[in-house]
PDB file of N, CA and C in Angstrom:
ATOM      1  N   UNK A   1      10.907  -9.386   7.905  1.00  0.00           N
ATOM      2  CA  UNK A   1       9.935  -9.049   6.882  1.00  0.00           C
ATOM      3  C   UNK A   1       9.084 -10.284   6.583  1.00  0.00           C
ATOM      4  N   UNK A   2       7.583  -9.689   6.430  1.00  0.00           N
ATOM      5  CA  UNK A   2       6.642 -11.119   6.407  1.00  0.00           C
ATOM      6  C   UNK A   2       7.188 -11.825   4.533  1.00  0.00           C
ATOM      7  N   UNK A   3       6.483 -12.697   4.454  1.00  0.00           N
ATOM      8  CA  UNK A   3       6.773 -13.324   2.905  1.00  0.00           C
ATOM      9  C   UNK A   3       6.121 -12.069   1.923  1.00  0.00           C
ATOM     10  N   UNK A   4       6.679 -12.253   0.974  1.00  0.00           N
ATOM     11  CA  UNK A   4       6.314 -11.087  -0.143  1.00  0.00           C
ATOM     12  C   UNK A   4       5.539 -12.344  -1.370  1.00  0.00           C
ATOM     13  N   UNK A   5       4.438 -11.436  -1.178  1.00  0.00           N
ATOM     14  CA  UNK A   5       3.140 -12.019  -2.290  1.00  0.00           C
ATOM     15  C   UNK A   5       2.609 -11.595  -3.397  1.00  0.00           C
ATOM     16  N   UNK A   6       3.621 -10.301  -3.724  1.00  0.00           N
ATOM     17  CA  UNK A   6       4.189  -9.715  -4.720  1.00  0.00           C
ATOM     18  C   UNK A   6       4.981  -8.891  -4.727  1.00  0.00           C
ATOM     19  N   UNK A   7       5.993  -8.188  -6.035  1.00  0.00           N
ATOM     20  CA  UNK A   7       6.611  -7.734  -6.245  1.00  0.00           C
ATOM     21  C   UNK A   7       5.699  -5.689  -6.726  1.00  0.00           C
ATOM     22  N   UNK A   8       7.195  -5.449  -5.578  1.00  0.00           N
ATOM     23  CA  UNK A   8       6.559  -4.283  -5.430  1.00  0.00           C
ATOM     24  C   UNK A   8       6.597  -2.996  -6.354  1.00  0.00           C
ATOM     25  N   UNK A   9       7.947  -3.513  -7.410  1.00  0.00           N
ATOM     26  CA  UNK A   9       8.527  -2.128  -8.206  1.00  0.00           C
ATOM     27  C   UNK A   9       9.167  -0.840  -7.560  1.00  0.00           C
ATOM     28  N   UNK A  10       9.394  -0.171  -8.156  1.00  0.00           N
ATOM     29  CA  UNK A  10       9.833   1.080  -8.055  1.00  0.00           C
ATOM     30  C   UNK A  10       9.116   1.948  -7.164  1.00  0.00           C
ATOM     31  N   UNK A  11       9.660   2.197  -6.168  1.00  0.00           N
ATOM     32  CA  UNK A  11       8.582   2.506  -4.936  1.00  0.00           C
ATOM     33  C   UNK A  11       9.119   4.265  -4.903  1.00  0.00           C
ATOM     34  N   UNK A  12       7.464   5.039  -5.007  1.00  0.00           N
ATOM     35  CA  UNK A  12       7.283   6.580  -5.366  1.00  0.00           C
ATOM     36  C   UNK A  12       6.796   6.640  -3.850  1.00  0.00           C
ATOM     37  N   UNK A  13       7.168   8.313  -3.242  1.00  0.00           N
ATOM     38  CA  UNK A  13       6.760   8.243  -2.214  1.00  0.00           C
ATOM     39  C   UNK A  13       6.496   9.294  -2.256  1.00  0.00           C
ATOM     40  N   UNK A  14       5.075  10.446  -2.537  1.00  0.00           N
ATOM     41  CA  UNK A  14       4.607  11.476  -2.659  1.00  0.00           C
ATOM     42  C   UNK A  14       5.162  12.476  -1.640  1.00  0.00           C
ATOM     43  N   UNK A  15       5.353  13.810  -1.808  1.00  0.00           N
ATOM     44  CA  UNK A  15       5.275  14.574  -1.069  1.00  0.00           C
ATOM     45  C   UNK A  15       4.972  15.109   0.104  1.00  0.00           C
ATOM     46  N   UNK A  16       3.702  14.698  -0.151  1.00  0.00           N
ATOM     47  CA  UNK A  16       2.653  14.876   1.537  1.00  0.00           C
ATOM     48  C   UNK A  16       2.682  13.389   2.453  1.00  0.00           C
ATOM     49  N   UNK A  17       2.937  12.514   1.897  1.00  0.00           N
ATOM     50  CA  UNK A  17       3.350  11.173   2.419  1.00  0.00           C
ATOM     51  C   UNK A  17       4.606  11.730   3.445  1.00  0.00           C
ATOM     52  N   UNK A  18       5.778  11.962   2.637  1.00  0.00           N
ATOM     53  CA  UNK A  18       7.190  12.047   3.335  1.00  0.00           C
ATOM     54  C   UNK A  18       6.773  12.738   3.811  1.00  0.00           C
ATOM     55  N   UNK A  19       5.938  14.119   3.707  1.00  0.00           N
ATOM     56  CA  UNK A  19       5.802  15.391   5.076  1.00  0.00           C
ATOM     57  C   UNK A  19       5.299  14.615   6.396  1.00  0.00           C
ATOM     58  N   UNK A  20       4.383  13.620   6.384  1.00  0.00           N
ATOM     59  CA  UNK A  20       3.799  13.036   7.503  1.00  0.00           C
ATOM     60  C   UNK A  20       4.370  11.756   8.027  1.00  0.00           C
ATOM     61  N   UNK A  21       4.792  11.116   7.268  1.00  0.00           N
ATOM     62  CA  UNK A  21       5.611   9.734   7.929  1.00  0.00           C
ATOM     63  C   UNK A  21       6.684   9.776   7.526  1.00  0.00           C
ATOM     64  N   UNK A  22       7.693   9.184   8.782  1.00  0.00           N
ATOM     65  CA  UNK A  22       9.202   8.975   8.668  1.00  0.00           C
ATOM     66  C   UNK A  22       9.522   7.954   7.589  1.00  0.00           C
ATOM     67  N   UNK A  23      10.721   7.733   7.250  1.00  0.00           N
ATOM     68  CA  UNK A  23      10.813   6.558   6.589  1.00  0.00           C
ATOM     69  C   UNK A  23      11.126   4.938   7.503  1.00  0.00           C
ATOM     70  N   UNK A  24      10.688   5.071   8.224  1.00  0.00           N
ATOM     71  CA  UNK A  24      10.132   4.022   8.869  1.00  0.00           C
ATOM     72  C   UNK A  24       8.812   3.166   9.016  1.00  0.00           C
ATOM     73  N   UNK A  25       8.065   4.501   8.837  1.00  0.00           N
ATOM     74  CA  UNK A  25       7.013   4.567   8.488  1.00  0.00           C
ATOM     75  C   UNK A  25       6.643   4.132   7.138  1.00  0.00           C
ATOM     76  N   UNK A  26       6.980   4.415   6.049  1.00  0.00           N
ATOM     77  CA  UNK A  26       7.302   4.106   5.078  1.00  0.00           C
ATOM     78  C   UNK A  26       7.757   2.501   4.351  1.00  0.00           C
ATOM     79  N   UNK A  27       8.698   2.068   5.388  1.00  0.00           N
ATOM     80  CA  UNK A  27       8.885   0.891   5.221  1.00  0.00           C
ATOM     81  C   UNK A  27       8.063   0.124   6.287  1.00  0.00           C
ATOM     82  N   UNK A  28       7.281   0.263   7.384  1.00  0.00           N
ATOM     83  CA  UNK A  28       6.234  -0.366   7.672  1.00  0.00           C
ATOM     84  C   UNK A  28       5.267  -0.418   6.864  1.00  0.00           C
ATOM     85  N   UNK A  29       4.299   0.463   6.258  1.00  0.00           N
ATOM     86  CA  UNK A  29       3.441   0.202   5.203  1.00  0.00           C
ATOM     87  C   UNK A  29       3.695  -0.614   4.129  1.00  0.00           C
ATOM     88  N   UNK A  30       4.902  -0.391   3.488  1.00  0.00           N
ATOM     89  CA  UNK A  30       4.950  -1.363   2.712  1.00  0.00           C
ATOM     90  C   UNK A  30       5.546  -2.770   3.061  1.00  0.00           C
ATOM     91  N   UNK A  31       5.761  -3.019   4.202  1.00  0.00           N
ATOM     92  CA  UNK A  31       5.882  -4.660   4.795  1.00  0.00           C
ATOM     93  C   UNK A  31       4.919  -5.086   4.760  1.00  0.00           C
ATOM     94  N   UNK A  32       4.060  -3.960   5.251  1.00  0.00           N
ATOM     95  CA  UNK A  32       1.883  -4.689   5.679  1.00  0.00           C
ATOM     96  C   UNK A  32       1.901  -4.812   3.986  1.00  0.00           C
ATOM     97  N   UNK A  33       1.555  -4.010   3.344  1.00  0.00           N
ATOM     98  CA  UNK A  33       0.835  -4.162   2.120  1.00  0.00           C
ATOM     99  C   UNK A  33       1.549  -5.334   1.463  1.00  0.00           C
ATOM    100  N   UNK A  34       2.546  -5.356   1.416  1.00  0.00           N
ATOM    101  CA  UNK A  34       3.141  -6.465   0.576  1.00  0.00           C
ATOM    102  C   UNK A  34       3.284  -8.036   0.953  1.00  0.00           C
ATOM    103  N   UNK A  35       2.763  -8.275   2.441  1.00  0.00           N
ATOM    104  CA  UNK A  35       2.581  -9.479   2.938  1.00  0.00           C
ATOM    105  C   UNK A  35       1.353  -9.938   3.129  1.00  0.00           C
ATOM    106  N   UNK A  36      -0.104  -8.423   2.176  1.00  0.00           N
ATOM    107  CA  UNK A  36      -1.075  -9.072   2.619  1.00  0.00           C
ATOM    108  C   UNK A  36      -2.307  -8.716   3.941  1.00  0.00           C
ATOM    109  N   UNK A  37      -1.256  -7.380   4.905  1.00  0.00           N
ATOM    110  CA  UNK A  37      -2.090  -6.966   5.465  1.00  0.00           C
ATOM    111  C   UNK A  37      -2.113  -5.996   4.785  1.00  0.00           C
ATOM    112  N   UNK A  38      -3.341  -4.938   4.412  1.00  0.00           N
ATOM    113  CA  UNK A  38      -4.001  -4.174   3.532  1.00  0.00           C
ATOM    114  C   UNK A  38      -4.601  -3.473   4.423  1.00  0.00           C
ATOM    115  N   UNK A  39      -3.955  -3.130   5.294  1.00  0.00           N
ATOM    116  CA  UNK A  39      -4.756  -1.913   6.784  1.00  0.00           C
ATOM    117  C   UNK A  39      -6.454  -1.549   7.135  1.00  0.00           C
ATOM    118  N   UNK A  40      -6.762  -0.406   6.707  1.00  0.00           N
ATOM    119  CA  UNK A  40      -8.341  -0.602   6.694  1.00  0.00           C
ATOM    120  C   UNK A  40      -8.966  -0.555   5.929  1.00  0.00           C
ATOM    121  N   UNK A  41      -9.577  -2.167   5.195  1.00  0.00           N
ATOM    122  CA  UNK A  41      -9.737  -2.327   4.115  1.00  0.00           C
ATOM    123  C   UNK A  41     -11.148  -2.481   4.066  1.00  0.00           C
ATOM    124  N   UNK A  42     -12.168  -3.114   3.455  1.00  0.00           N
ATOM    125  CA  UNK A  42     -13.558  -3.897   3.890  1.00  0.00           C
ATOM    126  C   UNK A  42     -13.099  -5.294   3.471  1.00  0.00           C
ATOM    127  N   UNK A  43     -13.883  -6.081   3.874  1.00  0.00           N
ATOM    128  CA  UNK A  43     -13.482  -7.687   3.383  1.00  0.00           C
ATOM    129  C   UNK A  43     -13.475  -8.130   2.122  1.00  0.00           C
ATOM    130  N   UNK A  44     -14.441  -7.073   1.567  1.00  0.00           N
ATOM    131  CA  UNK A  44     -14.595  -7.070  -0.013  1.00  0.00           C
ATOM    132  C   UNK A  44     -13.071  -6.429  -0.719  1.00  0.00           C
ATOM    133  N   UNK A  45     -12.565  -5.322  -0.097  1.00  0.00           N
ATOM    134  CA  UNK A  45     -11.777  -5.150  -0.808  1.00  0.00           C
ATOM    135  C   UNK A  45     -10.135  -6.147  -0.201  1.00  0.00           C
ATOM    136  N   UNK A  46     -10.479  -6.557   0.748  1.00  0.00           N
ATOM    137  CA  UNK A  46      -9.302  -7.568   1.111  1.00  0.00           C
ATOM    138  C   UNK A  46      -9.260  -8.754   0.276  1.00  0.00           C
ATOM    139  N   UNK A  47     -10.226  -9.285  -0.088  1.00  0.00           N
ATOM    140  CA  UNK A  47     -10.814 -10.379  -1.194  1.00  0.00           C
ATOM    141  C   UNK A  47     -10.317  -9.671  -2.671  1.00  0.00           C
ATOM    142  N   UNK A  48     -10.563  -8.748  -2.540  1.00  0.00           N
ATOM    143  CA  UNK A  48     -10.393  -8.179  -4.324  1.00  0.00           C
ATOM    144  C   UNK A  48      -8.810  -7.883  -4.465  1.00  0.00           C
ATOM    145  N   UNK A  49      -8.282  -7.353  -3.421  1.00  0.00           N
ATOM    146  CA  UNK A  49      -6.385  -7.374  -3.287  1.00  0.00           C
ATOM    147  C   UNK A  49      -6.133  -8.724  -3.527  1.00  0.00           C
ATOM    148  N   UNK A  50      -6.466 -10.176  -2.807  1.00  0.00           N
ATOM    149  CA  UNK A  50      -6.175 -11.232  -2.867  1.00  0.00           C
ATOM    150  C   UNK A  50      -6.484 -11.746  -4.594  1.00  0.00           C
ATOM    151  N   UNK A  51      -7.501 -11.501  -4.949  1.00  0.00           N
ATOM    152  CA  UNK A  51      -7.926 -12.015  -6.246  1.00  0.00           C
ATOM    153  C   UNK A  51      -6.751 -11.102  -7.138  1.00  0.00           C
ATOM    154  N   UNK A  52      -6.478  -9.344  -7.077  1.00  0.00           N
ATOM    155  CA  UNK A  52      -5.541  -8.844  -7.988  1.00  0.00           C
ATOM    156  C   UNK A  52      -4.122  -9.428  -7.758  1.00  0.00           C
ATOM    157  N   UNK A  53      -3.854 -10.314  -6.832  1.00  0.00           N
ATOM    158  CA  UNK A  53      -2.607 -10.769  -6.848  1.00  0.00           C
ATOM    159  C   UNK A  53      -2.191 -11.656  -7.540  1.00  0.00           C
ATOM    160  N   UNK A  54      -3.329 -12.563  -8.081  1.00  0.00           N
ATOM    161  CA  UNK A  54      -2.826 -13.674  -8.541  1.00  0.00           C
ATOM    162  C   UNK A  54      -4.013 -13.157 -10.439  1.00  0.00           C
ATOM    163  N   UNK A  55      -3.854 -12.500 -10.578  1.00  0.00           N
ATOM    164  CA  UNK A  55      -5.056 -12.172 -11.904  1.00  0.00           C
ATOM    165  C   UNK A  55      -4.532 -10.655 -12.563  1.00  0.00           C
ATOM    166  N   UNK A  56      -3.254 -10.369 -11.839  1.00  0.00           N
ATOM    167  CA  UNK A  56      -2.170  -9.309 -12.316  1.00  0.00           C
ATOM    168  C   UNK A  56      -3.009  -8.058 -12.274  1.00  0.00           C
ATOM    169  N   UNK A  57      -3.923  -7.542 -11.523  1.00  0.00           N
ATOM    170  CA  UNK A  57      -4.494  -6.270 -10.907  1.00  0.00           C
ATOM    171  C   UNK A  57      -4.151  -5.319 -10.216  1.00  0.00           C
ATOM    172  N   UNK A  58      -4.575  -4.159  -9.934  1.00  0.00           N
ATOM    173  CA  UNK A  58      -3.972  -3.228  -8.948  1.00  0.00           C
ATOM    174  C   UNK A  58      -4.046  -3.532  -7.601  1.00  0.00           C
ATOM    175  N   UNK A  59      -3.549  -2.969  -6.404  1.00  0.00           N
ATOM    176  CA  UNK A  59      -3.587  -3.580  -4.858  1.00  0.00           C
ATOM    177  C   UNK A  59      -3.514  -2.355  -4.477  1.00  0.00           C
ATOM    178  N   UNK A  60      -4.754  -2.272  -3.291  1.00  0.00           N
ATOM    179  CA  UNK A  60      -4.278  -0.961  -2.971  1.00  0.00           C
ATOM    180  C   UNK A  60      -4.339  -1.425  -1.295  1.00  0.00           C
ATOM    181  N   UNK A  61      -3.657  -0.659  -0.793  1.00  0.00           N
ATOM    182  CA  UNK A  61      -3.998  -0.936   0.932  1.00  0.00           C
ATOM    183  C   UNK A  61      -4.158   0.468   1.506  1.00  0.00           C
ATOM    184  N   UNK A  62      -4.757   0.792   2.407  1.00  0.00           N
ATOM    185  CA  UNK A  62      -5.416   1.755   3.584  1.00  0.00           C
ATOM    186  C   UNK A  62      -5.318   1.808   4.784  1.00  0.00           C
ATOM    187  N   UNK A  63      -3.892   2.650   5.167  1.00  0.00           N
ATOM    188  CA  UNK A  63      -4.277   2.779   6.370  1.00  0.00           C
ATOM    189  C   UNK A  63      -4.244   4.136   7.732  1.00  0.00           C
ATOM    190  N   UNK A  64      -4.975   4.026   8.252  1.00  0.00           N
ATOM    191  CA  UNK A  64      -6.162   5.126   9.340  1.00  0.00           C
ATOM    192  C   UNK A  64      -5.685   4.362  10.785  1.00  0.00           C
ATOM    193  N   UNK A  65      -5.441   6.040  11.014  1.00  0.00           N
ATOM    194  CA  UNK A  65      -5.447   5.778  12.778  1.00  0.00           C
ATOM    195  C   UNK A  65      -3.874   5.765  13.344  1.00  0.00           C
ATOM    196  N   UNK A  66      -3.022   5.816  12.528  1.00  0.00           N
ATOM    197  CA  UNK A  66      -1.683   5.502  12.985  1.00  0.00           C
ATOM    198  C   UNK A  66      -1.230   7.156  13.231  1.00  0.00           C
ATOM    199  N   UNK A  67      -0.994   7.288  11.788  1.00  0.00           N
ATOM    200  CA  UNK A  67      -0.950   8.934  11.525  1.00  0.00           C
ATOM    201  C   UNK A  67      -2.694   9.847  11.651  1.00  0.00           C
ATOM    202  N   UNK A  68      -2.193  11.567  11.235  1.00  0.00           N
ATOM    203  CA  UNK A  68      -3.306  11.978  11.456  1.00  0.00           C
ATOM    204  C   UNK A  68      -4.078  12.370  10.146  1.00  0.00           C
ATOM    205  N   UNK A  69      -3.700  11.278   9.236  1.00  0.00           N
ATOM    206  CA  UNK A  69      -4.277  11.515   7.768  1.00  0.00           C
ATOM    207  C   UNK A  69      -4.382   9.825   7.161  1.00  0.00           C
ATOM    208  N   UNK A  70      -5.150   9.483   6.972  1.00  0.00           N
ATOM    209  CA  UNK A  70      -4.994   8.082   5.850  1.00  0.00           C
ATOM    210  C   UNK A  70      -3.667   8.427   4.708  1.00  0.00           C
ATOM    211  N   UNK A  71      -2.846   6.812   4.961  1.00  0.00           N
ATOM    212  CA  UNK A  71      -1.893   6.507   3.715  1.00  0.00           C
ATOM    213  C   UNK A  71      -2.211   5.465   3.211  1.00  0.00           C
ATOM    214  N   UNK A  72      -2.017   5.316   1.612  1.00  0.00           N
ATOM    215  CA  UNK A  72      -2.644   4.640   0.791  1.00  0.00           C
ATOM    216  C   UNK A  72      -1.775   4.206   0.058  1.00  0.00           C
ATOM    217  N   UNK A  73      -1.182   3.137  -0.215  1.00  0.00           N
ATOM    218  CA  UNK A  73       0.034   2.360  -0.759  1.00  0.00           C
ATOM    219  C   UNK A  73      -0.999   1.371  -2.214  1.00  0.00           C
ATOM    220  N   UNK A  74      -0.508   1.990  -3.592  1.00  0.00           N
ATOM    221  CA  UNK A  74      -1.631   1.125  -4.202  1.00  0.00           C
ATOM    222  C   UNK A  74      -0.163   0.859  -5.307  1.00  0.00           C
ATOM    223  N   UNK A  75       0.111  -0.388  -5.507  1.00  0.00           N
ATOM    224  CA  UNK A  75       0.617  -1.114  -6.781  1.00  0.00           C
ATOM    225  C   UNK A  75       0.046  -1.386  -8.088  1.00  0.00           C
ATOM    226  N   UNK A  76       0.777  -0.913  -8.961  1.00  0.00           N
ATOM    227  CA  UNK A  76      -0.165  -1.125 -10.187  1.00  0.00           C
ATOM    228  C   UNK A  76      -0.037  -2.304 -10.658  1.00  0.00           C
ATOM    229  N   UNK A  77      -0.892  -2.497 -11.631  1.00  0.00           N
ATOM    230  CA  UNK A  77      -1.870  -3.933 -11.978  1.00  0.00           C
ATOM    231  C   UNK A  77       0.108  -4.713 -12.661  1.00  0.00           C
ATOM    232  N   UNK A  78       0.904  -3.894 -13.257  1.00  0.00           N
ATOM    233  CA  UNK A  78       2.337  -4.806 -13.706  1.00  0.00           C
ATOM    234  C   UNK A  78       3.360  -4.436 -13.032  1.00  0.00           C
ATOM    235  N   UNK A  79       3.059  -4.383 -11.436  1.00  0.00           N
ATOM    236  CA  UNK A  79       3.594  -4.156 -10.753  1.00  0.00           C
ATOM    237  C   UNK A  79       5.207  -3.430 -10.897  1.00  0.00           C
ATOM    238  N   UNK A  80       5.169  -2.288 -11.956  1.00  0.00           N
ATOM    239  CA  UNK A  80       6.517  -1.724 -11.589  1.00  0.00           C
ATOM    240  C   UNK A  80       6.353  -0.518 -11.258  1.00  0.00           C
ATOM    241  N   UNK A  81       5.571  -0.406 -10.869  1.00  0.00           N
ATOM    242  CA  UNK A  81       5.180   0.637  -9.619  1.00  0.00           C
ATOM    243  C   UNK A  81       4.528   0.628  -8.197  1.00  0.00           C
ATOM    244  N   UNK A  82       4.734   1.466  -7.305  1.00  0.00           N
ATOM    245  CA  UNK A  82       4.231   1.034  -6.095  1.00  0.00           C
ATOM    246  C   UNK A  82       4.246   2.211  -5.610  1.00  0.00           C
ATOM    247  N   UNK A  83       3.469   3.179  -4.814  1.00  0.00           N
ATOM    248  CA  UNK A  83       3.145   4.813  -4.578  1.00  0.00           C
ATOM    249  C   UNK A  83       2.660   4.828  -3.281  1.00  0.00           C
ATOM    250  N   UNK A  84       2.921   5.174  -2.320  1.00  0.00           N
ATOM    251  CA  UNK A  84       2.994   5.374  -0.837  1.00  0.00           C
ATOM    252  C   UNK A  84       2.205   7.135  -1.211  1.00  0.00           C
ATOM    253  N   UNK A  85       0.867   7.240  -0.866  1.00  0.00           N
ATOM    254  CA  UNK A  85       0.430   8.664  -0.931  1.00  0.00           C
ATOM    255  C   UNK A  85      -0.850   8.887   0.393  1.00  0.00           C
ATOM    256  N   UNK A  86      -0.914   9.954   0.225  1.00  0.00           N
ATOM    257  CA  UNK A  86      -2.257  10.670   1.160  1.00  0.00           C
ATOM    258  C   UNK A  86      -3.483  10.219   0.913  1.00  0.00           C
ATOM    259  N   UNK A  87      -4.489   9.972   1.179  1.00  0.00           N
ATOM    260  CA  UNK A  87      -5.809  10.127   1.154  1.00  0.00           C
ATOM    261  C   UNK A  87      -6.185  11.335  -0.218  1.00  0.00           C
ATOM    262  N   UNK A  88      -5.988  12.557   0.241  1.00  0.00           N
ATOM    263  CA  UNK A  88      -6.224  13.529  -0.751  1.00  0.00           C
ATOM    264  C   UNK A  88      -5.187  13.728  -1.857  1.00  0.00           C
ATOM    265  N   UNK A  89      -4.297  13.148  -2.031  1.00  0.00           N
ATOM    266  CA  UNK A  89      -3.594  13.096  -3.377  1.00  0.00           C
ATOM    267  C   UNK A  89      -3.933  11.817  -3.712  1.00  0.00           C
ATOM    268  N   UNK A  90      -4.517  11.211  -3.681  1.00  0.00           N
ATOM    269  CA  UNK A  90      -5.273   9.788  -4.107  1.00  0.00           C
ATOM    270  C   UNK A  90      -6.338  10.205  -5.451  1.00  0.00           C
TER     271      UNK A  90
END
């Protein structure tokens, strides 16, 4: 596991999430998101994850192309939450 650059909380894993990814899957996304890779992000919002990490903000990461739906892993701003969801339950 890469270094953790925050704390992730209580990790929710929606419905339509578990219908489409294994829990492997599951714990790959949140290795990326939590070390910093933020999947398909723009640079702006890779910059704005980096700035909510250290300024106690939300983080969200995106990622497309693996599965056949975008998953979206977003931590809230006091990090005791952390939500592994769909694109459309977003």
């Amino acid at each position: 596991m890469e270094k953790e650059l925050f704390e992730l909380g209580e990790i929710v894993v929606t419905p339509g999430a578990t219908e489409l990814i294994t829990q492997f899957g599951v714990l790959f996304v949140l290795n990326c998101h939590v070390s910093g890779n933020y999947g398909n992000v723009s640079e702006m919002d890779w910059k704005l994850n980096q700035w909510a990490i250290s300024h106690g903000e939300r983080i969200v990461s995106t990622y497309s192309g693996i599965w056949e739906k975008a998953v979206f892993v977003v931590t809230e701003r006091d990090r005791s939450v952390t939500t592994v969801l769909l694109g459309e339950e977003y």
